[in-house]
PDB file of N, CA and C in Angstrom:
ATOM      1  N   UNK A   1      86.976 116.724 129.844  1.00  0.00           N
ATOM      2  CA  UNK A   1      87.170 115.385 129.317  1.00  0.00           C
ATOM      3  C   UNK A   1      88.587 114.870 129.603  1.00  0.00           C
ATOM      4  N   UNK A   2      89.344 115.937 129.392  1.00  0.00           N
ATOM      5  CA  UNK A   2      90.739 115.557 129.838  1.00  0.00           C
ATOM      6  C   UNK A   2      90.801 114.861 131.061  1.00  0.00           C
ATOM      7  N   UNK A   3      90.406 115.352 131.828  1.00  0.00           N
ATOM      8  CA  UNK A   3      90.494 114.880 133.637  1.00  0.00           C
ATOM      9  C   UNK A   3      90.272 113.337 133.396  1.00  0.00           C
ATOM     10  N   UNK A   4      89.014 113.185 132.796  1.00  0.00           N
ATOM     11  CA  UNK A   4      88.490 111.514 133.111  1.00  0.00           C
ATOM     12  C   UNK A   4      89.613 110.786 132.500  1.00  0.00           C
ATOM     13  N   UNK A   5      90.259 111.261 131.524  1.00  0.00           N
ATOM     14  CA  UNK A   5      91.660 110.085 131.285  1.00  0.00           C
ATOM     15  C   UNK A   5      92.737 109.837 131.454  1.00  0.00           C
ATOM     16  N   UNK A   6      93.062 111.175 132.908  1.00  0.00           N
ATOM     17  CA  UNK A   6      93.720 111.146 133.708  1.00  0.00           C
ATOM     18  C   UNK A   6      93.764 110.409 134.331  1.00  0.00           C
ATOM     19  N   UNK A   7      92.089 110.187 134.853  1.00  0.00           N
ATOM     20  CA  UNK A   7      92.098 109.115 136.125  1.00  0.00           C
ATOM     21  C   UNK A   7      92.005 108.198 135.660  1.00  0.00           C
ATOM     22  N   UNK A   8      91.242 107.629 134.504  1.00  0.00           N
ATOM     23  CA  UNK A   8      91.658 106.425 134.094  1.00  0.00           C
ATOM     24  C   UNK A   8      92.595 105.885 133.665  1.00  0.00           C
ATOM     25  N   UNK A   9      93.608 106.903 133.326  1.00  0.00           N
ATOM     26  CA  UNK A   9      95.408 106.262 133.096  1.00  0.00           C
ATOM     27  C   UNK A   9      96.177 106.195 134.408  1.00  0.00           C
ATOM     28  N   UNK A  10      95.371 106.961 135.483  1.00  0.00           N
ATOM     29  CA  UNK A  10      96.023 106.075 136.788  1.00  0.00           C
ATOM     30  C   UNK A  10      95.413 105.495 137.338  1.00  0.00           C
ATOM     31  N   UNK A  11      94.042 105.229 137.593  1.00  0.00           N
ATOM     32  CA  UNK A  11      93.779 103.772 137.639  1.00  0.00           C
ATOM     33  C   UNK A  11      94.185 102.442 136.972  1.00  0.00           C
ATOM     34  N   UNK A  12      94.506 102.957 135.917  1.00  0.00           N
ATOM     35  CA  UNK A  12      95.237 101.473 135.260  1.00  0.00           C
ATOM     36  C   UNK A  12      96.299 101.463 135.698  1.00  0.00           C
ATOM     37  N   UNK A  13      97.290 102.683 135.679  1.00  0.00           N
ATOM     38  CA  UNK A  13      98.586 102.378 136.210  1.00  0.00           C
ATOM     39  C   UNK A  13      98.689 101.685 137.329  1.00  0.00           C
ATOM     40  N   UNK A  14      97.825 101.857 138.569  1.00  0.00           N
ATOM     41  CA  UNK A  14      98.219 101.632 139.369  1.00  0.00           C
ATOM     42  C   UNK A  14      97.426  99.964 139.829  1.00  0.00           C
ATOM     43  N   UNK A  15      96.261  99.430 139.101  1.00  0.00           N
ATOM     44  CA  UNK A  15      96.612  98.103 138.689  1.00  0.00           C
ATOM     45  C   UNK A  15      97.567  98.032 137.819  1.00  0.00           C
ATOM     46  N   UNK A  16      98.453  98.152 137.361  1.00  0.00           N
ATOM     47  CA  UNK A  16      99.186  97.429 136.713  1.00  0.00           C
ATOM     48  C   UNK A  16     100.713  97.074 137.327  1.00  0.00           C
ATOM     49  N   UNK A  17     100.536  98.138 138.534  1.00  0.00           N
ATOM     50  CA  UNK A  17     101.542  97.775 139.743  1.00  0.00           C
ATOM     51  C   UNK A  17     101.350  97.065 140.832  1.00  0.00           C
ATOM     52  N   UNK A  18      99.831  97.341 141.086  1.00  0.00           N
ATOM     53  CA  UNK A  18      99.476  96.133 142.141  1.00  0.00           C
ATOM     54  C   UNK A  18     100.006  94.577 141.116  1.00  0.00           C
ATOM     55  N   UNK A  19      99.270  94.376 140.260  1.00  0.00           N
ATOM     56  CA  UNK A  19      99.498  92.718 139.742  1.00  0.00           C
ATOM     57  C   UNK A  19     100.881  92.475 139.174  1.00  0.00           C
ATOM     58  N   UNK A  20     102.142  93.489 138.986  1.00  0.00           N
ATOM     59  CA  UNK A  20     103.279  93.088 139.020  1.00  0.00           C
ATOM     60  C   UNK A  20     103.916  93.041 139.888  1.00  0.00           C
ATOM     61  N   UNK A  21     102.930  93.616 141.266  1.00  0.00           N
ATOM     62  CA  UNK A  21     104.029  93.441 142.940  1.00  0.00           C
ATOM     63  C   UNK A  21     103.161  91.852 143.102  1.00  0.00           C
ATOM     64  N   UNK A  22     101.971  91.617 142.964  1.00  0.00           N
ATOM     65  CA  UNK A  22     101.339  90.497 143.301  1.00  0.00           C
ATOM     66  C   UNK A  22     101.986  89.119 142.519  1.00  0.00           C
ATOM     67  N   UNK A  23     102.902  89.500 141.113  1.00  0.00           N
ATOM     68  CA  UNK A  23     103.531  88.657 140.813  1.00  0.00           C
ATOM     69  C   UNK A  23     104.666  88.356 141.216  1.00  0.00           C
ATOM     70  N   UNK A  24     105.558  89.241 141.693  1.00  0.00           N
ATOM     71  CA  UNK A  24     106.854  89.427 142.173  1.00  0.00           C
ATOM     72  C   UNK A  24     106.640  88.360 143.734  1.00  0.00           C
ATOM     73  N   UNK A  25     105.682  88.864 144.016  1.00  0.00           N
ATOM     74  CA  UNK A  25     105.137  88.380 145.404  1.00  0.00           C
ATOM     75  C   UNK A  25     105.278  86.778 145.855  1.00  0.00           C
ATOM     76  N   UNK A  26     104.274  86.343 144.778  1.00  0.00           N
ATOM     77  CA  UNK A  26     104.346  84.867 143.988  1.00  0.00           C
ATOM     78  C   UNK A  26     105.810  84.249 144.042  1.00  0.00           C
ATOM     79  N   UNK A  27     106.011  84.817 143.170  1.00  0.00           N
ATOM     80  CA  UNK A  27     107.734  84.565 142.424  1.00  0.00           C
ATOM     81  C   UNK A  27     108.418  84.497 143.864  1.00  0.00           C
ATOM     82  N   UNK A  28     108.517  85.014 144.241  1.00  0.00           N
ATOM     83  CA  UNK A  28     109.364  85.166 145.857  1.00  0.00           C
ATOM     84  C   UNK A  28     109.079  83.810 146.695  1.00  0.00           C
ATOM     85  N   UNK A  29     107.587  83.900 146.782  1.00  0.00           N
ATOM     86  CA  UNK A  29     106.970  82.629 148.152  1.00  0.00           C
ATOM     87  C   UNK A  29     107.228  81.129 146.730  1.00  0.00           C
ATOM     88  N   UNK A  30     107.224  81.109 145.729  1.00  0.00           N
ATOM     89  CA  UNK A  30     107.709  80.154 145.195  1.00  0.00           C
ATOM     90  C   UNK A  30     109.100  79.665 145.006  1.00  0.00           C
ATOM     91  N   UNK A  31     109.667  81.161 144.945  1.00  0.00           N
ATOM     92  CA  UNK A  31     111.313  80.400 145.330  1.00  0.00           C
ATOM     93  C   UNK A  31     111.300  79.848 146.946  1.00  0.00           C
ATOM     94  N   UNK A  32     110.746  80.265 147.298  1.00  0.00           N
ATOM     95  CA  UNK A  32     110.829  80.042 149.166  1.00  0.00           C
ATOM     96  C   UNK A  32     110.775  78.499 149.266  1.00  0.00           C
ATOM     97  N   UNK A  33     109.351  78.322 148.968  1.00  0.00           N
ATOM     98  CA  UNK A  33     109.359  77.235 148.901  1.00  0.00           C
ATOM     99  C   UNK A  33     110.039  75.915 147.884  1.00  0.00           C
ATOM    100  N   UNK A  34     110.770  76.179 146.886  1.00  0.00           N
ATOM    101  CA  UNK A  34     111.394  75.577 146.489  1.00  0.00           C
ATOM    102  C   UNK A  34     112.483  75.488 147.200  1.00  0.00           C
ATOM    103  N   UNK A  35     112.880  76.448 148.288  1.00  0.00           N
ATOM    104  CA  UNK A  35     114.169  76.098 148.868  1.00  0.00           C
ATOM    105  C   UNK A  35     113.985  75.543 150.481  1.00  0.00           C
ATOM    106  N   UNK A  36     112.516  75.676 150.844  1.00  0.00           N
ATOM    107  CA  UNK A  36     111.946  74.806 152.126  1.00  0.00           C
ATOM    108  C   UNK A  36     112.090  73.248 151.117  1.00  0.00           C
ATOM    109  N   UNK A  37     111.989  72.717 149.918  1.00  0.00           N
ATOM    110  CA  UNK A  37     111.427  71.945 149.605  1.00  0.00           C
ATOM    111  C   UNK A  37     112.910  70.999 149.653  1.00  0.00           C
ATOM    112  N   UNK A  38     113.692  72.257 149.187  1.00  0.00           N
ATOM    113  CA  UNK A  38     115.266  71.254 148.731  1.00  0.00           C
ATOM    114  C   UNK A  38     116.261  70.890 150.548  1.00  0.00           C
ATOM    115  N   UNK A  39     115.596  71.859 150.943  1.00  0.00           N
ATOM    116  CA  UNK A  39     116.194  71.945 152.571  1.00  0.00           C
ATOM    117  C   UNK A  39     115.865  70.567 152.932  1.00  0.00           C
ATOM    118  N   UNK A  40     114.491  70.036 152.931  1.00  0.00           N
ATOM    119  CA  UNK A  40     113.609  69.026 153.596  1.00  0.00           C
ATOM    120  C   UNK A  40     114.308  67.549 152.953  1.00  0.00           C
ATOM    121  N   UNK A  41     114.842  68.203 151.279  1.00  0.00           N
ATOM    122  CA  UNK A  41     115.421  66.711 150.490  1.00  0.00           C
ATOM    123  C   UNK A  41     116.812  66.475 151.700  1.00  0.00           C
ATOM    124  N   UNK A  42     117.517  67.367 151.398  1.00  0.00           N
ATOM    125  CA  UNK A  42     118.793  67.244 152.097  1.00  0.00           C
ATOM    126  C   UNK A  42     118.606  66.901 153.467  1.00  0.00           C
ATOM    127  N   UNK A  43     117.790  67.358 154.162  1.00  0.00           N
ATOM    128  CA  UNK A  43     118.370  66.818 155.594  1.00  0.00           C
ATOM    129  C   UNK A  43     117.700  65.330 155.885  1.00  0.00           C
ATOM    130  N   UNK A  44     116.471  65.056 154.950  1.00  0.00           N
ATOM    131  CA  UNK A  44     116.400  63.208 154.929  1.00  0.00           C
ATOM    132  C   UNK A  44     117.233  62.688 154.310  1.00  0.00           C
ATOM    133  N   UNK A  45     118.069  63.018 153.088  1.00  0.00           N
ATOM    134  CA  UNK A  45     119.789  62.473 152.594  1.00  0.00           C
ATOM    135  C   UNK A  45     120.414  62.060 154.161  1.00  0.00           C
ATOM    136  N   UNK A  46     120.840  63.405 154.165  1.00  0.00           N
ATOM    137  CA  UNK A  46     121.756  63.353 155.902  1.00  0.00           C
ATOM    138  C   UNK A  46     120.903  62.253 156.737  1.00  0.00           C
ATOM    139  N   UNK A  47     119.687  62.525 156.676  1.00  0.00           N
ATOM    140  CA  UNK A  47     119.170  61.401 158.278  1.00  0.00           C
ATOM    141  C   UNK A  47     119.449  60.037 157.667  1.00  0.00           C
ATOM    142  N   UNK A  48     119.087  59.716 156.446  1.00  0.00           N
ATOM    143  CA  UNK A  48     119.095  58.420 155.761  1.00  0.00           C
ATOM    144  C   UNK A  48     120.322  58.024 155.900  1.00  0.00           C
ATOM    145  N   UNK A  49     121.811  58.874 155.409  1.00  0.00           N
ATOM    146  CA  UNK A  49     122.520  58.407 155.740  1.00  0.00           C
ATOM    147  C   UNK A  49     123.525  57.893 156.940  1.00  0.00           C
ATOM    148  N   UNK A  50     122.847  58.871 158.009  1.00  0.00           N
ATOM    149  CA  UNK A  50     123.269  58.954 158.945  1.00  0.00           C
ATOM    150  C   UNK A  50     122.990  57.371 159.780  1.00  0.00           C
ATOM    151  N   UNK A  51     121.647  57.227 159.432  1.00  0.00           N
ATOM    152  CA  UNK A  51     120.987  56.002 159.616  1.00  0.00           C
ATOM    153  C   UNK A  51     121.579  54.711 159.245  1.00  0.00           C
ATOM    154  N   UNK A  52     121.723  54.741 157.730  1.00  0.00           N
ATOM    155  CA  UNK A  52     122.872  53.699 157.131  1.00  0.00           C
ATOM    156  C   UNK A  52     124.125  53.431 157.862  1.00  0.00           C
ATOM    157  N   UNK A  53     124.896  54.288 158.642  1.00  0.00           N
ATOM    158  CA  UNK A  53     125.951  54.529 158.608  1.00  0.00           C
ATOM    159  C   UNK A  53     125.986  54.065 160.441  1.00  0.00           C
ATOM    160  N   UNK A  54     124.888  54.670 161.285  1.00  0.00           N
ATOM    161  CA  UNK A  54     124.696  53.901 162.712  1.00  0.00           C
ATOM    162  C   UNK A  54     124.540  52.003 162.491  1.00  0.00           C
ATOM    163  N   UNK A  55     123.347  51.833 161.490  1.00  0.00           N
ATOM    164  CA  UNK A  55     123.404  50.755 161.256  1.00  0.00           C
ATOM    165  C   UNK A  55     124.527  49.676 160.973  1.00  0.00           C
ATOM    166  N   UNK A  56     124.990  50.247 160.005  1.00  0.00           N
ATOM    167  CA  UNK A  56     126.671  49.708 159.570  1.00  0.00           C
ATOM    168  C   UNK A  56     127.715  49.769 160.822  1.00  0.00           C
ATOM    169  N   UNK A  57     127.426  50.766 161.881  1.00  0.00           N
ATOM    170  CA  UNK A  57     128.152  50.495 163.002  1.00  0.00           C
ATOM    171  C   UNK A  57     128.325  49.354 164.071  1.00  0.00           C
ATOM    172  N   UNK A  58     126.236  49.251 164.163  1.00  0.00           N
ATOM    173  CA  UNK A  58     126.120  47.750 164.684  1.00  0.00           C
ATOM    174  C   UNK A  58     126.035  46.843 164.284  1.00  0.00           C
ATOM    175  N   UNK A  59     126.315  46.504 162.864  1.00  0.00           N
ATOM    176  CA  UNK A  59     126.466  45.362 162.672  1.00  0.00           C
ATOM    177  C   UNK A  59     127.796  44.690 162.430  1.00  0.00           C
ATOM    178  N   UNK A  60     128.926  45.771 162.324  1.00  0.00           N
ATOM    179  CA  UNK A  60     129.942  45.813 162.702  1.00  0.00           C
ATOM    180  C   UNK A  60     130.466  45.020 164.233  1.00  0.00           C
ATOM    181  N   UNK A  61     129.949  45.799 165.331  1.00  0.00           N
ATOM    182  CA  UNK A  61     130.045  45.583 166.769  1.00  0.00           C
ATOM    183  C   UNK A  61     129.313  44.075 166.788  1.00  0.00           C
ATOM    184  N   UNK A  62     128.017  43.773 166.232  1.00  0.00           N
ATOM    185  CA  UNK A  62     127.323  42.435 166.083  1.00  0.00           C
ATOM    186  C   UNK A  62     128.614  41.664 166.056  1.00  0.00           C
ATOM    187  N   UNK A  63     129.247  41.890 164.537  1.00  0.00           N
ATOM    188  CA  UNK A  63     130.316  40.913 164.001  1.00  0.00           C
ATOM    189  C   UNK A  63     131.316  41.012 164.824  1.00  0.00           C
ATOM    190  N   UNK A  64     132.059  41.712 165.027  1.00  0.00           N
ATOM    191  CA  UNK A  64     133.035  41.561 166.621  1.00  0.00           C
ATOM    192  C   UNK A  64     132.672  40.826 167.350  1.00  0.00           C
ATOM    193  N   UNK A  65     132.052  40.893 167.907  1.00  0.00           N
ATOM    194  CA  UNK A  65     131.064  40.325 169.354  1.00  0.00           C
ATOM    195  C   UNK A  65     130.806  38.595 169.345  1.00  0.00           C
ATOM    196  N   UNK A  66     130.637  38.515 167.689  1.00  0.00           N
ATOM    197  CA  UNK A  66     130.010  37.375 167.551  1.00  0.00           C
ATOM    198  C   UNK A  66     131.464  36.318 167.600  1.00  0.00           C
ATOM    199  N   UNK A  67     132.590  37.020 167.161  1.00  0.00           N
ATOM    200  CA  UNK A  67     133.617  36.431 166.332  1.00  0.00           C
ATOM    201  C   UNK A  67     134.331  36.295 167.401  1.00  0.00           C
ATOM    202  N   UNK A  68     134.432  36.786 168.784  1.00  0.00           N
ATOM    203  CA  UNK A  68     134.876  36.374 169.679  1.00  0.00           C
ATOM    204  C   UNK A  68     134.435  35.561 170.915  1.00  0.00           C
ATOM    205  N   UNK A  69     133.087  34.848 170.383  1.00  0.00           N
ATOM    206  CA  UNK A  69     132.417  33.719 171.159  1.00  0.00           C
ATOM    207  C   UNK A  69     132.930  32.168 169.911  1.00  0.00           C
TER     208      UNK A  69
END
C-alpha cells in the first residue's frame, strides 16, 4: 500500500511542477510582450515626432522661400 502513495505523491509532485514552470512560462511571454508592446509605443513617439519636426522644417523653408519673392 505504501508504494501506491509513493507514486501518487509523485505524480502530484510532478504536476505541480509542470503548472508552476507553465506559469513561470506565461509570466515570461507576458513580460515579453509587454515590452514588444512598449518598444512599438516608443518608436511611433520617435516616428511621430520625427515627422512633426521634418514637417516644421518645410514649412520653415516654405516661409523663407516665400518671404523672399
Amino acid at each position: 500500500m505504501q508504494h501506491k502513495m509513493d507514486s501518487q505523491n509523485a505524480s502530484y509532485n510532478v504536476g505541480q511542477a509542470k503548472g508552476q514552470a507553465q506559469e513561470k512560462a506565461s509570466n515570461m511571454m507576458d513580460k515579453a510582450s509587454d515590452a514588444a508592446n512598449s518598444a512599438q509605443d516608443s518608436m511611433q513617439q520617435v516616428g511621430q515626432q520625427m515627422q512633426e519636426k521634418a514637417q516644421g522644417a518645410a514649412d520653415s523653408i516654405k516661409s523663407a522661400l516665400n518671404s523672399k519673392n
